[in-house]
PDB file of N, CA and C in Angstrom:
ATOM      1  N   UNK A   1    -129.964  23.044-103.928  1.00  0.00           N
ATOM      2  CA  UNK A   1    -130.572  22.634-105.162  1.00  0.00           C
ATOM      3  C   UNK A   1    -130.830  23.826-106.073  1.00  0.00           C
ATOM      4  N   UNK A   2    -131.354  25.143-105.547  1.00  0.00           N
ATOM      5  CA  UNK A   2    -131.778  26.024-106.270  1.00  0.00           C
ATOM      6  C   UNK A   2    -130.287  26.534-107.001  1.00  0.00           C
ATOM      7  N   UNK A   3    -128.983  26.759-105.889  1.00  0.00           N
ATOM      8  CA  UNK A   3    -128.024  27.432-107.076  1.00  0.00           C
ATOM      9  C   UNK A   3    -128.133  26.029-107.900  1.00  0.00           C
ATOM     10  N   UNK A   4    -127.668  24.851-107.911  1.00  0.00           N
ATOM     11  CA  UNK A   4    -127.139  24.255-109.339  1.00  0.00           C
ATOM     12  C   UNK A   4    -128.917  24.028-110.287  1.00  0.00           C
ATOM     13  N   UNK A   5    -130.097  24.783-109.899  1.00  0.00           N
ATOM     14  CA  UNK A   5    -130.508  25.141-110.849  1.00  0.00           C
ATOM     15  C   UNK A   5    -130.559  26.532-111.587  1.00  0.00           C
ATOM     16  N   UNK A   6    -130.541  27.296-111.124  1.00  0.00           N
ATOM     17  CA  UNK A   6    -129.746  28.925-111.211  1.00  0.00           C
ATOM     18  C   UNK A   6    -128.773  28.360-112.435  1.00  0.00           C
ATOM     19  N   UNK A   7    -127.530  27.600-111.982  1.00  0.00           N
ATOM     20  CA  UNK A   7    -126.069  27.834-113.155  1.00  0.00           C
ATOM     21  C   UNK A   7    -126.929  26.623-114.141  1.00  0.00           C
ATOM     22  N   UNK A   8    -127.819  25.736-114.418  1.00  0.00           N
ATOM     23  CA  UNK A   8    -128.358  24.858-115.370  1.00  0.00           C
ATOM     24  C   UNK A   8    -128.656  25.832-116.008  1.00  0.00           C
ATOM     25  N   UNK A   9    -129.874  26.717-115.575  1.00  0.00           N
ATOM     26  CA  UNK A   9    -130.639  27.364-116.610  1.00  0.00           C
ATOM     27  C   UNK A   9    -130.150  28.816-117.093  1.00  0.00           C
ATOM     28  N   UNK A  10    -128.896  28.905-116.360  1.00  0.00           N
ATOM     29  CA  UNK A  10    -128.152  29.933-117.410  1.00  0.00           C
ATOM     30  C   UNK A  10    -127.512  29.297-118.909  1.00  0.00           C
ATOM     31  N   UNK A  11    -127.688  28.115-118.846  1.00  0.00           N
ATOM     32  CA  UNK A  11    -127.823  27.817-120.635  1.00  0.00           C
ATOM     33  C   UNK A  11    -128.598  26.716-121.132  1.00  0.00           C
ATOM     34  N   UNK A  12    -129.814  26.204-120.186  1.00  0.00           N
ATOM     35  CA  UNK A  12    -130.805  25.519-120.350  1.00  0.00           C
ATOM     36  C   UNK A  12    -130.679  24.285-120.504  1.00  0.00           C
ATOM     37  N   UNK A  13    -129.254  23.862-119.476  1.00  0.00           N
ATOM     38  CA  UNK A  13    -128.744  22.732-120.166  1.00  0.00           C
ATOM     39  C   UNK A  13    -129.668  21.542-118.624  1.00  0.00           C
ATOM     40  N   UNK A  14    -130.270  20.827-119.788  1.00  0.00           N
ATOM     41  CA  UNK A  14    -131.113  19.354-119.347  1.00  0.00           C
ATOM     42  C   UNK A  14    -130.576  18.505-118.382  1.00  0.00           C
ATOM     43  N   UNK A  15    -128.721  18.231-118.672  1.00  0.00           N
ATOM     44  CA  UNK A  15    -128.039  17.634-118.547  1.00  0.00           C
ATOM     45  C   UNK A  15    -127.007  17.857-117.709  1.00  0.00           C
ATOM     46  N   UNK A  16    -127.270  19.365-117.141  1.00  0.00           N
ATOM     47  CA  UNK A  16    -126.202  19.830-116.449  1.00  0.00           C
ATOM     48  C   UNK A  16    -125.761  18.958-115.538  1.00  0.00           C
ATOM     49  N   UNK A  17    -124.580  19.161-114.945  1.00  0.00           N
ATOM     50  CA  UNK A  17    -123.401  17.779-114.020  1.00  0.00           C
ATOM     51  C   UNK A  17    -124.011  18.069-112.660  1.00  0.00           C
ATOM     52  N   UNK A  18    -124.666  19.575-112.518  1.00  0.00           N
ATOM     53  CA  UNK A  18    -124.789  19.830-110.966  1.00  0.00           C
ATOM     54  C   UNK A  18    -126.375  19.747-110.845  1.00  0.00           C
ATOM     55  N   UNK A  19    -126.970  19.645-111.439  1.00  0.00           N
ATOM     56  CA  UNK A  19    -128.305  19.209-110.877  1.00  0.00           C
ATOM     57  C   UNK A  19    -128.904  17.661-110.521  1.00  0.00           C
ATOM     58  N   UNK A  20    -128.192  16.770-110.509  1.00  0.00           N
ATOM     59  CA  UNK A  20    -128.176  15.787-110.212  1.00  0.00           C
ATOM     60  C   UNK A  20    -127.933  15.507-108.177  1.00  0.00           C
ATOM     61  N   UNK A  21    -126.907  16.924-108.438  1.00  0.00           N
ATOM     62  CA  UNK A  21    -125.908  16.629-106.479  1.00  0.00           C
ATOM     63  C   UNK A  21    -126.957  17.133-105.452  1.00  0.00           C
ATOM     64  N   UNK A  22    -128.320  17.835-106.095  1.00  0.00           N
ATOM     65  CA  UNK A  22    -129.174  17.739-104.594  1.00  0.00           C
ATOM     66  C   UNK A  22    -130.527  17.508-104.834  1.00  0.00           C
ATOM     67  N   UNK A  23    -130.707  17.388-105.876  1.00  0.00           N
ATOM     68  CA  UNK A  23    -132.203  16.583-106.764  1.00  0.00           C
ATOM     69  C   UNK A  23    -132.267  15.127-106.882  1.00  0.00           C
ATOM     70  N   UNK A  24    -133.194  14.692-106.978  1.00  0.00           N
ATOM     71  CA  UNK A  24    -133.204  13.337-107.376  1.00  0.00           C
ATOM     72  C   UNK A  24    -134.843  12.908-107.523  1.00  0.00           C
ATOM     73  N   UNK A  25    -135.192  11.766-108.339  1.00  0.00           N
ATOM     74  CA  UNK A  25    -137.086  11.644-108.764  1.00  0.00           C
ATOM     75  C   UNK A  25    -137.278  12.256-108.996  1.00  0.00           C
ATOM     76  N   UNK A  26    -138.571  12.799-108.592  1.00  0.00           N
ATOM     77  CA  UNK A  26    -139.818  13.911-109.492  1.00  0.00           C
ATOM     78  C   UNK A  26    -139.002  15.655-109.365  1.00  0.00           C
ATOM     79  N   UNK A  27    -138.106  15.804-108.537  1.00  0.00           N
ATOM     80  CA  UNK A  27    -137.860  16.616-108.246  1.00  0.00           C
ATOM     81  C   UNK A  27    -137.066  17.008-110.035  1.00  0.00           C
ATOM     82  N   UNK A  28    -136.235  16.133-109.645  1.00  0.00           N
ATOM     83  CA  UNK A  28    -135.094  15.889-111.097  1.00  0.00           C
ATOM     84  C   UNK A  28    -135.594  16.049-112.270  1.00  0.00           C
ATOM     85  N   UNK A  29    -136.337  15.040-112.588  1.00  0.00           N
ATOM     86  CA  UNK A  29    -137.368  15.252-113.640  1.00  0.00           C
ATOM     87  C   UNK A  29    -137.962  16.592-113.892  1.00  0.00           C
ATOM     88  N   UNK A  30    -138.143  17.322-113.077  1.00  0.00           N
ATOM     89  CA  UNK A  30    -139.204  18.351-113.192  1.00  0.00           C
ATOM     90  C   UNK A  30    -138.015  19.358-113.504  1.00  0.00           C
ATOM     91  N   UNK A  31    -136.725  19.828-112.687  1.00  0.00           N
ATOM     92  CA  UNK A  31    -135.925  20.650-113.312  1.00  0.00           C
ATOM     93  C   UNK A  31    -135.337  20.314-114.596  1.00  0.00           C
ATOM     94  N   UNK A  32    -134.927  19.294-114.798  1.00  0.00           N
ATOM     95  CA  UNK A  32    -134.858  18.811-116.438  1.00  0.00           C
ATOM     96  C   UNK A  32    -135.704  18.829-116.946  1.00  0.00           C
ATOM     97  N   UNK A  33    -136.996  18.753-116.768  1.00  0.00           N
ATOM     98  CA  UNK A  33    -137.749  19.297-118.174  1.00  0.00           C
ATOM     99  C   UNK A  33    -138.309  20.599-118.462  1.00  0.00           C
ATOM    100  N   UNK A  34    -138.037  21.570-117.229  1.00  0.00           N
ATOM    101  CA  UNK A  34    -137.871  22.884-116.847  1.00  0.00           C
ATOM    102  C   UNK A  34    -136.783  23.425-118.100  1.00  0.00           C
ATOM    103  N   UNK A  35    -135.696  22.967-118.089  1.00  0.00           N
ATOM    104  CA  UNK A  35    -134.566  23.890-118.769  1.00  0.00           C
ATOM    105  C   UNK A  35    -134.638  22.903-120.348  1.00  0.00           C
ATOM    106  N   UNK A  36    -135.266  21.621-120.944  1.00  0.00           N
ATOM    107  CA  UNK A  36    -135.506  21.250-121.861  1.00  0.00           C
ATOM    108  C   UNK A  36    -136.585  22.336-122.176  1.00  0.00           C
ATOM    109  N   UNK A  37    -137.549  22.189-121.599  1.00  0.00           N
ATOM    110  CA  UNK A  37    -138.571  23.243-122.674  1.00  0.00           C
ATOM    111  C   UNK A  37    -137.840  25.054-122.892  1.00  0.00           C
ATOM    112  N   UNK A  38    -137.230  24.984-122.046  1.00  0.00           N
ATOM    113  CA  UNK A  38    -136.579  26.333-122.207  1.00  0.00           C
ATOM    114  C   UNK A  38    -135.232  26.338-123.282  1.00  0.00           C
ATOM    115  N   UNK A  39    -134.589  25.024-123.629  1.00  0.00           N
ATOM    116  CA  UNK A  39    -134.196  25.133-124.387  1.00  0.00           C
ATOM    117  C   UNK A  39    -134.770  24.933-126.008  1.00  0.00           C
ATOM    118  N   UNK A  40    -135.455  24.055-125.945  1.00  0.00           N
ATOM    119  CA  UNK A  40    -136.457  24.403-127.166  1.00  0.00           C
ATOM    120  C   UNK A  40    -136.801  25.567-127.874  1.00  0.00           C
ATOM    121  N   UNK A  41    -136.934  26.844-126.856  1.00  0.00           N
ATOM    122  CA  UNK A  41    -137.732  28.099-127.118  1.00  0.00           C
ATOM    123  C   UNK A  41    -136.808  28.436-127.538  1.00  0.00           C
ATOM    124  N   UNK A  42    -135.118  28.511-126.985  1.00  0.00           N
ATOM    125  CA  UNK A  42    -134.216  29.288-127.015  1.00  0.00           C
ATOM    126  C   UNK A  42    -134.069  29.854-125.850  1.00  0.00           C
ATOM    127  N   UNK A  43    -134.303  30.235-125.013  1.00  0.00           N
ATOM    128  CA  UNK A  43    -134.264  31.116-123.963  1.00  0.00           C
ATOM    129  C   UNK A  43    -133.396  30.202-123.005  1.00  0.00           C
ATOM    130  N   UNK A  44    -132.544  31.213-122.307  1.00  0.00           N
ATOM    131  CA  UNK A  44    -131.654  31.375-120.930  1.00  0.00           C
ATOM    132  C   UNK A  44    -132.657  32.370-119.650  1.00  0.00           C
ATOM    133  N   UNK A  45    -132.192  31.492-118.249  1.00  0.00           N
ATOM    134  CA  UNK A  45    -132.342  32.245-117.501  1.00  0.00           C
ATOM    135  C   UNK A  45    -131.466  32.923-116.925  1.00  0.00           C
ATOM    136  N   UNK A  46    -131.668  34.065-116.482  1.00  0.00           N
ATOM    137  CA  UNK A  46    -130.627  35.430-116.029  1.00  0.00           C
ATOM    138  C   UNK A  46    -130.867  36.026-114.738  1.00  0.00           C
ATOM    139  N   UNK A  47    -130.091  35.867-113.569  1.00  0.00           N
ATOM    140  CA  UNK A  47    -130.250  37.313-112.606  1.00  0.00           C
ATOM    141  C   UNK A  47    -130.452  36.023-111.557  1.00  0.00           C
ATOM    142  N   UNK A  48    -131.174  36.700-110.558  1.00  0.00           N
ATOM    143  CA  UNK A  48    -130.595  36.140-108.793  1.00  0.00           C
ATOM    144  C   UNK A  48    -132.575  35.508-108.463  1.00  0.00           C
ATOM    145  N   UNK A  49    -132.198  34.684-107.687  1.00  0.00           N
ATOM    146  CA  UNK A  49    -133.848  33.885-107.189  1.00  0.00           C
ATOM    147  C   UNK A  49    -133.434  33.958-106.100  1.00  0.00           C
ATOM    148  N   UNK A  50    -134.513  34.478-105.332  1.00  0.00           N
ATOM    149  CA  UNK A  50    -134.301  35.110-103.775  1.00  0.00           C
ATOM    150  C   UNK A  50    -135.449  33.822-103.469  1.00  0.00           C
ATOM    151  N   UNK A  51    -134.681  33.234-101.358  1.00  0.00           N
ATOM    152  CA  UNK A  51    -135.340  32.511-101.734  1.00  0.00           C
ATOM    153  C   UNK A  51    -135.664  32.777 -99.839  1.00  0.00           C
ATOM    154  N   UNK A  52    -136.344  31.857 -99.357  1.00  0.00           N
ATOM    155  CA  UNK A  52    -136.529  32.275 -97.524  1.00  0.00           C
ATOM    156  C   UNK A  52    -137.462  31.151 -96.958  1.00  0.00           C
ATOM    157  N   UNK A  53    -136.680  29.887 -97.269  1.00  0.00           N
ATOM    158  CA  UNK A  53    -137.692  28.409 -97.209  1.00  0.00           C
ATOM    159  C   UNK A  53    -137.913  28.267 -95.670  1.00  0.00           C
ATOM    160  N   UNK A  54    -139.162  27.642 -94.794  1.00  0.00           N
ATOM    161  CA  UNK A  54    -139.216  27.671 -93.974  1.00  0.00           C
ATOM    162  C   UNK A  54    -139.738  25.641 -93.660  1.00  0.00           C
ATOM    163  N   UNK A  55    -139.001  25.216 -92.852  1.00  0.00           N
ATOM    164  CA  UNK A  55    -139.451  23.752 -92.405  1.00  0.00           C
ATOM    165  C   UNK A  55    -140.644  24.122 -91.904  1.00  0.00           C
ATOM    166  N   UNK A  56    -141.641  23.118 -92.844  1.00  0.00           N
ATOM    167  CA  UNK A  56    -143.094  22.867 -92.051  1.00  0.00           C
ATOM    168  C   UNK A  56    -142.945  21.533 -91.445  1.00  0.00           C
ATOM    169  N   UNK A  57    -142.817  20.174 -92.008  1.00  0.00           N
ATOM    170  CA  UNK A  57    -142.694  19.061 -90.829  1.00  0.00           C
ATOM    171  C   UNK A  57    -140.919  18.085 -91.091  1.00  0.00           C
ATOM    172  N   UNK A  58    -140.152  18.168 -90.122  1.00  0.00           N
ATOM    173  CA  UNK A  58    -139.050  17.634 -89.777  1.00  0.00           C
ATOM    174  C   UNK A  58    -139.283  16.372 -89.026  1.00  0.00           C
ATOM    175  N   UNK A  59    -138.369  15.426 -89.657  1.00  0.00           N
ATOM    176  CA  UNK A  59    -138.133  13.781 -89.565  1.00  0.00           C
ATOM    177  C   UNK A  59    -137.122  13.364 -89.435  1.00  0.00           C
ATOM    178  N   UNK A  60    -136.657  12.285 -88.954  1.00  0.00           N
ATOM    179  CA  UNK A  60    -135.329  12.030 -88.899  1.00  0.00           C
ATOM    180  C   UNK A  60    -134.238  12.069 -90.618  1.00  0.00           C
ATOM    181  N   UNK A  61    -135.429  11.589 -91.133  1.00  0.00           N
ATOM    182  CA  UNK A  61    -134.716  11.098 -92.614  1.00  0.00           C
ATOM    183  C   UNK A  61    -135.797  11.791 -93.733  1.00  0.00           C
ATOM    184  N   UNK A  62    -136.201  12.987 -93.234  1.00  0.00           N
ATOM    185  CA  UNK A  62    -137.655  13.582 -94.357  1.00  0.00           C
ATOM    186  C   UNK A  62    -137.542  15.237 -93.834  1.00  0.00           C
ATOM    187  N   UNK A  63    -137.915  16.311 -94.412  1.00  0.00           N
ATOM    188  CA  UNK A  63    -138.400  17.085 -93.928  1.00  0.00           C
ATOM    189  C   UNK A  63    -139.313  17.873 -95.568  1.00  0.00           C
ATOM    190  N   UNK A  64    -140.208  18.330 -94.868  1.00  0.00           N
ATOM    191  CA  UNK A  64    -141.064  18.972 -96.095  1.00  0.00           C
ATOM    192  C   UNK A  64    -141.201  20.563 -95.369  1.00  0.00           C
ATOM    193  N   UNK A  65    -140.308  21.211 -96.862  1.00  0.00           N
ATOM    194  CA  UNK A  65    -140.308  22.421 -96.780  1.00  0.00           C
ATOM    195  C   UNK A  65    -140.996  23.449 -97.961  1.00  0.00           C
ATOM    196  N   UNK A  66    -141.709  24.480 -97.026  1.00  0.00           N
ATOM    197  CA  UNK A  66    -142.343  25.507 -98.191  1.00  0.00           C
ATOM    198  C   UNK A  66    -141.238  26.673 -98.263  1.00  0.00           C
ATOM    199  N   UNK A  67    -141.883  27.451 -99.256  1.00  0.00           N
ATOM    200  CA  UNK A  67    -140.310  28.686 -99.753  1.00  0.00           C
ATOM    201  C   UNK A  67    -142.346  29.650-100.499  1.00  0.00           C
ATOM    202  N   UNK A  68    -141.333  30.730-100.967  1.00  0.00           N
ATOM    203  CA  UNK A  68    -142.316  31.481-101.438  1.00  0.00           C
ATOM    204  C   UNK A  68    -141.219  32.123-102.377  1.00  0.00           C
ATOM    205  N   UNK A  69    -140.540  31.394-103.211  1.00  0.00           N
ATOM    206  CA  UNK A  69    -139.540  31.792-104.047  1.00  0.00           C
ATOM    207  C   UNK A  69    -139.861  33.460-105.075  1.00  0.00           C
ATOM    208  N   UNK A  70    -139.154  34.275-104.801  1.00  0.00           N
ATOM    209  CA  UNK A  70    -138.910  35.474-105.478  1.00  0.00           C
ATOM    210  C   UNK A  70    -138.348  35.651-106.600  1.00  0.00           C
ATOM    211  N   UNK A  71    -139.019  35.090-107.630  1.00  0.00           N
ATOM    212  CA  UNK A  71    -138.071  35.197-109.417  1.00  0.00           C
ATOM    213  C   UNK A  71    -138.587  36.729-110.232  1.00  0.00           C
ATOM    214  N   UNK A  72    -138.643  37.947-109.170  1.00  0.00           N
ATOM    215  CA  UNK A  72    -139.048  39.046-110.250  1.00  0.00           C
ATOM    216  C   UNK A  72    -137.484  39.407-110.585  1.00  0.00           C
ATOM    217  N   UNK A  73    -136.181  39.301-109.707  1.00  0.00           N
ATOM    218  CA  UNK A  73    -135.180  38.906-110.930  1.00  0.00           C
ATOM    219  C   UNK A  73    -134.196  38.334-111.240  1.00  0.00           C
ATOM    220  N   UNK A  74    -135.000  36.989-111.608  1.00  0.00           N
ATOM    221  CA  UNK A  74    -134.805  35.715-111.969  1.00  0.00           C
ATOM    222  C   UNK A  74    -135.700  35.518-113.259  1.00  0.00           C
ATOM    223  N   UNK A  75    -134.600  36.133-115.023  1.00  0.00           N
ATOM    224  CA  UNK A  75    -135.983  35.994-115.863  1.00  0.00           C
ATOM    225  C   UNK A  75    -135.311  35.768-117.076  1.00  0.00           C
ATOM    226  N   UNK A  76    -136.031  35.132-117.810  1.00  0.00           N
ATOM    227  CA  UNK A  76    -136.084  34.283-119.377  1.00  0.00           C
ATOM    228  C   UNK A  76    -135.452  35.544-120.663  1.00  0.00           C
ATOM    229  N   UNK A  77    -134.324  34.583-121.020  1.00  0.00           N
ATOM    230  CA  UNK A  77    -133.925  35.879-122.317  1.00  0.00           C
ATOM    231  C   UNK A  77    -133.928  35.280-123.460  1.00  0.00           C
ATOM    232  N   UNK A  78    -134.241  35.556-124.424  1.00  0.00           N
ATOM    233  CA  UNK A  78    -133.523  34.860-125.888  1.00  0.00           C
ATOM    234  C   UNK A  78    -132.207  34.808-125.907  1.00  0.00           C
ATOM    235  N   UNK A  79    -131.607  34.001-127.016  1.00  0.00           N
ATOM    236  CA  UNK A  79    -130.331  33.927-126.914  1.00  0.00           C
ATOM    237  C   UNK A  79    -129.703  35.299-127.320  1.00  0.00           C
ATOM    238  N   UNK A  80    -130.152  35.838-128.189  1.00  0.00           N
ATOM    239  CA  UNK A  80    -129.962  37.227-128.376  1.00  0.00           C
ATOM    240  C   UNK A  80    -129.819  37.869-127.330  1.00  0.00           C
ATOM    241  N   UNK A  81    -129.974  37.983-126.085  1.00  0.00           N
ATOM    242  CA  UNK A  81    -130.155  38.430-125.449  1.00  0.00           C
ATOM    243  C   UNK A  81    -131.772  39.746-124.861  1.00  0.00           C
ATOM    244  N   UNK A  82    -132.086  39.672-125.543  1.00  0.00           N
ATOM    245  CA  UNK A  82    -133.250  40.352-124.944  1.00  0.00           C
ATOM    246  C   UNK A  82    -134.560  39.505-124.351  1.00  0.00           C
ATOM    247  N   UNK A  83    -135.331  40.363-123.333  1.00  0.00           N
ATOM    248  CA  UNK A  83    -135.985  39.776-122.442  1.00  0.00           C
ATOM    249  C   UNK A  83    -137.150  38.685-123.173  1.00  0.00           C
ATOM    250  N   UNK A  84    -137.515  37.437-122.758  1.00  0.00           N
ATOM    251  CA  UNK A  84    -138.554  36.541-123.448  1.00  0.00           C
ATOM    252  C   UNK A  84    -140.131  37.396-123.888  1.00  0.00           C
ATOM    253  N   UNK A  85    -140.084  38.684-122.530  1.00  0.00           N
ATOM    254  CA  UNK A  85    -141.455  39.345-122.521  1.00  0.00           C
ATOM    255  C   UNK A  85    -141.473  40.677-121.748  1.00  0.00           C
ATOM    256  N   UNK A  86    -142.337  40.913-121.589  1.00  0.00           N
ATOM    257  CA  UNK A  86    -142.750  42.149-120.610  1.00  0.00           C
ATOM    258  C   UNK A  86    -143.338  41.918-119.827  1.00  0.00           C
ATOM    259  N   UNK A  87    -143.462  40.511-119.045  1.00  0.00           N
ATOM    260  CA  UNK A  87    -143.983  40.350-117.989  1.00  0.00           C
ATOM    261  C   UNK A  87    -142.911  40.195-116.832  1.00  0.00           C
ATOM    262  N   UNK A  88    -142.858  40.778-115.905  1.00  0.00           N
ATOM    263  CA  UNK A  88    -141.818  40.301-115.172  1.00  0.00           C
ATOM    264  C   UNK A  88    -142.209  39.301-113.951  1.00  0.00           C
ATOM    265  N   UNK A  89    -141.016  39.183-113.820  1.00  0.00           N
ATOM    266  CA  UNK A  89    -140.819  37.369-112.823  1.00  0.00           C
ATOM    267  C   UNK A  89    -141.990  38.050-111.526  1.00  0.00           C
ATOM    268  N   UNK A  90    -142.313  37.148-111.079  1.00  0.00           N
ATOM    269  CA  UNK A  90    -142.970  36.855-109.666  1.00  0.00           C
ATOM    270  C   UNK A  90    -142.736  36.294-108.329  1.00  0.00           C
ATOM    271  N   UNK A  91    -143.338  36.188-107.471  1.00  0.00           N
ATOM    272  CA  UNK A  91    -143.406  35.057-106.524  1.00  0.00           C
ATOM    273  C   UNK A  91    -144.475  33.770-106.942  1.00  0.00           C
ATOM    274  N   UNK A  92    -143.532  32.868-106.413  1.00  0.00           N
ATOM    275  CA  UNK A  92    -144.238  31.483-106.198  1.00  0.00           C
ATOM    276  C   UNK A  92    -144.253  30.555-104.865  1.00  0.00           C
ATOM    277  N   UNK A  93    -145.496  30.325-105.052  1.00  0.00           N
ATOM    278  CA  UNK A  93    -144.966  29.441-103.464  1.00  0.00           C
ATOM    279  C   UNK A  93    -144.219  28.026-104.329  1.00  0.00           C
ATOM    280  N   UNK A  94    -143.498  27.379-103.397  1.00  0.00           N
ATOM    281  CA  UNK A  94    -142.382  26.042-103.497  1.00  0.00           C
ATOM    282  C   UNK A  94    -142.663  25.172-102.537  1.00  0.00           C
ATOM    283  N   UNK A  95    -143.458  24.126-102.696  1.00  0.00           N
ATOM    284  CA  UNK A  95    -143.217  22.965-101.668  1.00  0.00           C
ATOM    285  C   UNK A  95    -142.371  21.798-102.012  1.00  0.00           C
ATOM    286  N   UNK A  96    -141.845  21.603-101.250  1.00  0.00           N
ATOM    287  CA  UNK A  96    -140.396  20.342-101.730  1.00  0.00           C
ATOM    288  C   UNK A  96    -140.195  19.402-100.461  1.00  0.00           C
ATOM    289  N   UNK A  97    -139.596  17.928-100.705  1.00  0.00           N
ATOM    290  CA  UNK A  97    -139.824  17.459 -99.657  1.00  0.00           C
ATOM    291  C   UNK A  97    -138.587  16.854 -99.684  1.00  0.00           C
ATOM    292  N   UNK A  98    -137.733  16.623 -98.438  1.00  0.00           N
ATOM    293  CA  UNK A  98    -136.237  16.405 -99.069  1.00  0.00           C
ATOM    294  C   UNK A  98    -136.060  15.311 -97.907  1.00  0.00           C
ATOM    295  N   UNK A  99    -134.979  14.597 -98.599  1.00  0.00           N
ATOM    296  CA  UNK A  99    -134.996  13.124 -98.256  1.00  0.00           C
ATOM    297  C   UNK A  99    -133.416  12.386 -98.126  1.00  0.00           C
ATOM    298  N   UNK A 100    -133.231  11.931 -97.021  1.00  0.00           N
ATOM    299  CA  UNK A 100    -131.774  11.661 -96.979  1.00  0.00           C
ATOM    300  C   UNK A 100    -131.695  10.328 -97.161  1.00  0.00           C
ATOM    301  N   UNK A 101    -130.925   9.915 -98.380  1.00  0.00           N
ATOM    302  CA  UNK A 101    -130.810   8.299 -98.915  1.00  0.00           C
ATOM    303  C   UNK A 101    -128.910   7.995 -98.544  1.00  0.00           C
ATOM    304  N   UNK A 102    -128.842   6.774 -98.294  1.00  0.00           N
ATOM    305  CA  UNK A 102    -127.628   6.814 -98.273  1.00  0.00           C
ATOM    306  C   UNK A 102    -126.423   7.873 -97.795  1.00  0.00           C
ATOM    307  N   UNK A 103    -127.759   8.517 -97.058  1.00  0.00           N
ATOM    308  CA  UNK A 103    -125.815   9.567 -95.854  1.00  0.00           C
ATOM    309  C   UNK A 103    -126.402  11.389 -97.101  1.00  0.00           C
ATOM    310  N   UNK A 104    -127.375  10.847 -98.144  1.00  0.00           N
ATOM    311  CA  UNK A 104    -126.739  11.870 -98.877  1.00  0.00           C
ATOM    312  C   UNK A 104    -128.450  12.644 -98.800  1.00  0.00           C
ATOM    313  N   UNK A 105    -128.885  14.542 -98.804  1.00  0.00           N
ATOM    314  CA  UNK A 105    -129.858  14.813 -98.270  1.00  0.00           C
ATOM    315  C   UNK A 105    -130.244  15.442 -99.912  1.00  0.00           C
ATOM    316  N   UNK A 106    -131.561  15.031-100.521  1.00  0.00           N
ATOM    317  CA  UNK A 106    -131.579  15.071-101.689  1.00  0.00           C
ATOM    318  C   UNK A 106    -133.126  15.487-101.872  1.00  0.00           C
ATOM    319  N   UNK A 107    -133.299  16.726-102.503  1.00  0.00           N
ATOM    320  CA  UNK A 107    -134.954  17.176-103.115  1.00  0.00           C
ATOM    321  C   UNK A 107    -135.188  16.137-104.014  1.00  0.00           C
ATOM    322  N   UNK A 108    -136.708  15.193-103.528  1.00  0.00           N
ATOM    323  CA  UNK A 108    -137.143  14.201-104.182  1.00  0.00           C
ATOM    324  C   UNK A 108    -138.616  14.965-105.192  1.00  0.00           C
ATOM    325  N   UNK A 109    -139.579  15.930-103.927  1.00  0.00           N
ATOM    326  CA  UNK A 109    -140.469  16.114-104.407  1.00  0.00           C
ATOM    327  C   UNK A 109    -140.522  17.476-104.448  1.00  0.00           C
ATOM    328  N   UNK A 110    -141.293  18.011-105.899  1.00  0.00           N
ATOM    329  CA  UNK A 110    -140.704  20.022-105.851  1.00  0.00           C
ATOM    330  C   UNK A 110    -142.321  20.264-106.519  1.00  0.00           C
ATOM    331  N   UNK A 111    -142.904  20.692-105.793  1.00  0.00           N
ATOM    332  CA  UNK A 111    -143.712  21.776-106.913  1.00  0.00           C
ATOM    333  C   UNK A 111    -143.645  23.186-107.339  1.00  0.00           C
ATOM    334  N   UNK A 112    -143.686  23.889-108.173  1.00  0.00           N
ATOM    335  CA  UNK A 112    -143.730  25.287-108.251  1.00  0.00           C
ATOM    336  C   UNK A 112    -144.872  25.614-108.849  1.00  0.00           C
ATOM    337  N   UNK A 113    -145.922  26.589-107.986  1.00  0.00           N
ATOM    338  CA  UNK A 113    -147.267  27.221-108.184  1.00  0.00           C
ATOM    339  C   UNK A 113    -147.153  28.290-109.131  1.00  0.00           C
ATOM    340  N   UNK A 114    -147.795  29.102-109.068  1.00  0.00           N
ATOM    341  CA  UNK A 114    -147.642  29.640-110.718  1.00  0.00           C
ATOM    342  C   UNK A 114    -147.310  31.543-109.917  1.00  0.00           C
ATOM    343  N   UNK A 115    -146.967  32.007-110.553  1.00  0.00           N
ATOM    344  CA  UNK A 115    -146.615  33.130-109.855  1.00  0.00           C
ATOM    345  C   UNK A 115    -147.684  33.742-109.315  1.00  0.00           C
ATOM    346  N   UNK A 116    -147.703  34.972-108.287  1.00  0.00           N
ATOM    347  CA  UNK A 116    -148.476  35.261-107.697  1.00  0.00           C
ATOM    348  C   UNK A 116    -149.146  34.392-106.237  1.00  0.00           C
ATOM    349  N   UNK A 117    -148.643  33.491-106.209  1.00  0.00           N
ATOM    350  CA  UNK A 117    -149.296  32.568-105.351  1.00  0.00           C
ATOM    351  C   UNK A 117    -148.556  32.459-103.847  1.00  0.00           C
ATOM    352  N   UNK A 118    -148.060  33.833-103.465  1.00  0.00           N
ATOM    353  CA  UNK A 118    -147.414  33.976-102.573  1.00  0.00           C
ATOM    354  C   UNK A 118    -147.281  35.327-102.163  1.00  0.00           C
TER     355      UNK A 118
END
């Protein structure tokens, strides 16, 4: 899920074809309106999200996993290209809960905490 959000928000596109193939519900929603408000601003995201998710509870057809996602560089540019700020990216913790419908294994539920929180 994270690369086809990686190649979405290298041009903030809402609509991208590949965020649909491992998202789905709140999860979906939440990366689409992730790269909508980022397209609003103008801004692209740029560079690599390090990531090291660990299963907290496994199910036959569920598992809910935390991550402590690494975006210091993973960060917001204008279209111009220069950086959105001088703050640089962070850690966040990631809880997501992923769900196999129909044969197919799909992030339903995603939160992302605010940086630092990891």
């Amino acid at each position: 899920m994270w690369d086809d959000a990686v190649a979405a928000a290298a041009t903030s596109d809402a609509k991208h074809p590949r965020l649909h193939a491992h998202a789905s519900a709140g999860a979906l929603e939440l990366l689409r309106y992730m790269m909508s408000e980022n397209r609003k601003k103008g801004l692209v995201a740029k560079g690599r999200l390090h990531l090291d998710p660990e299963v907290e509870k496994s199910q036959a057809t569920r598992v809910v996993i935390r991550d402590c996602a690494d975006a210091t560089g993973w960060l917001r540019y204008a279209e111009d290209g220069e950086l959105e700020n001088d703050v640089p990216g962070g850690h966040h913790r990631v809880d997501a809960t992923v769900r196999q419908r129909s044969g197919m294994w799909r992030v339903e539920d995603l939160y992302l905490h605010e940086a630092g929180t990891c």
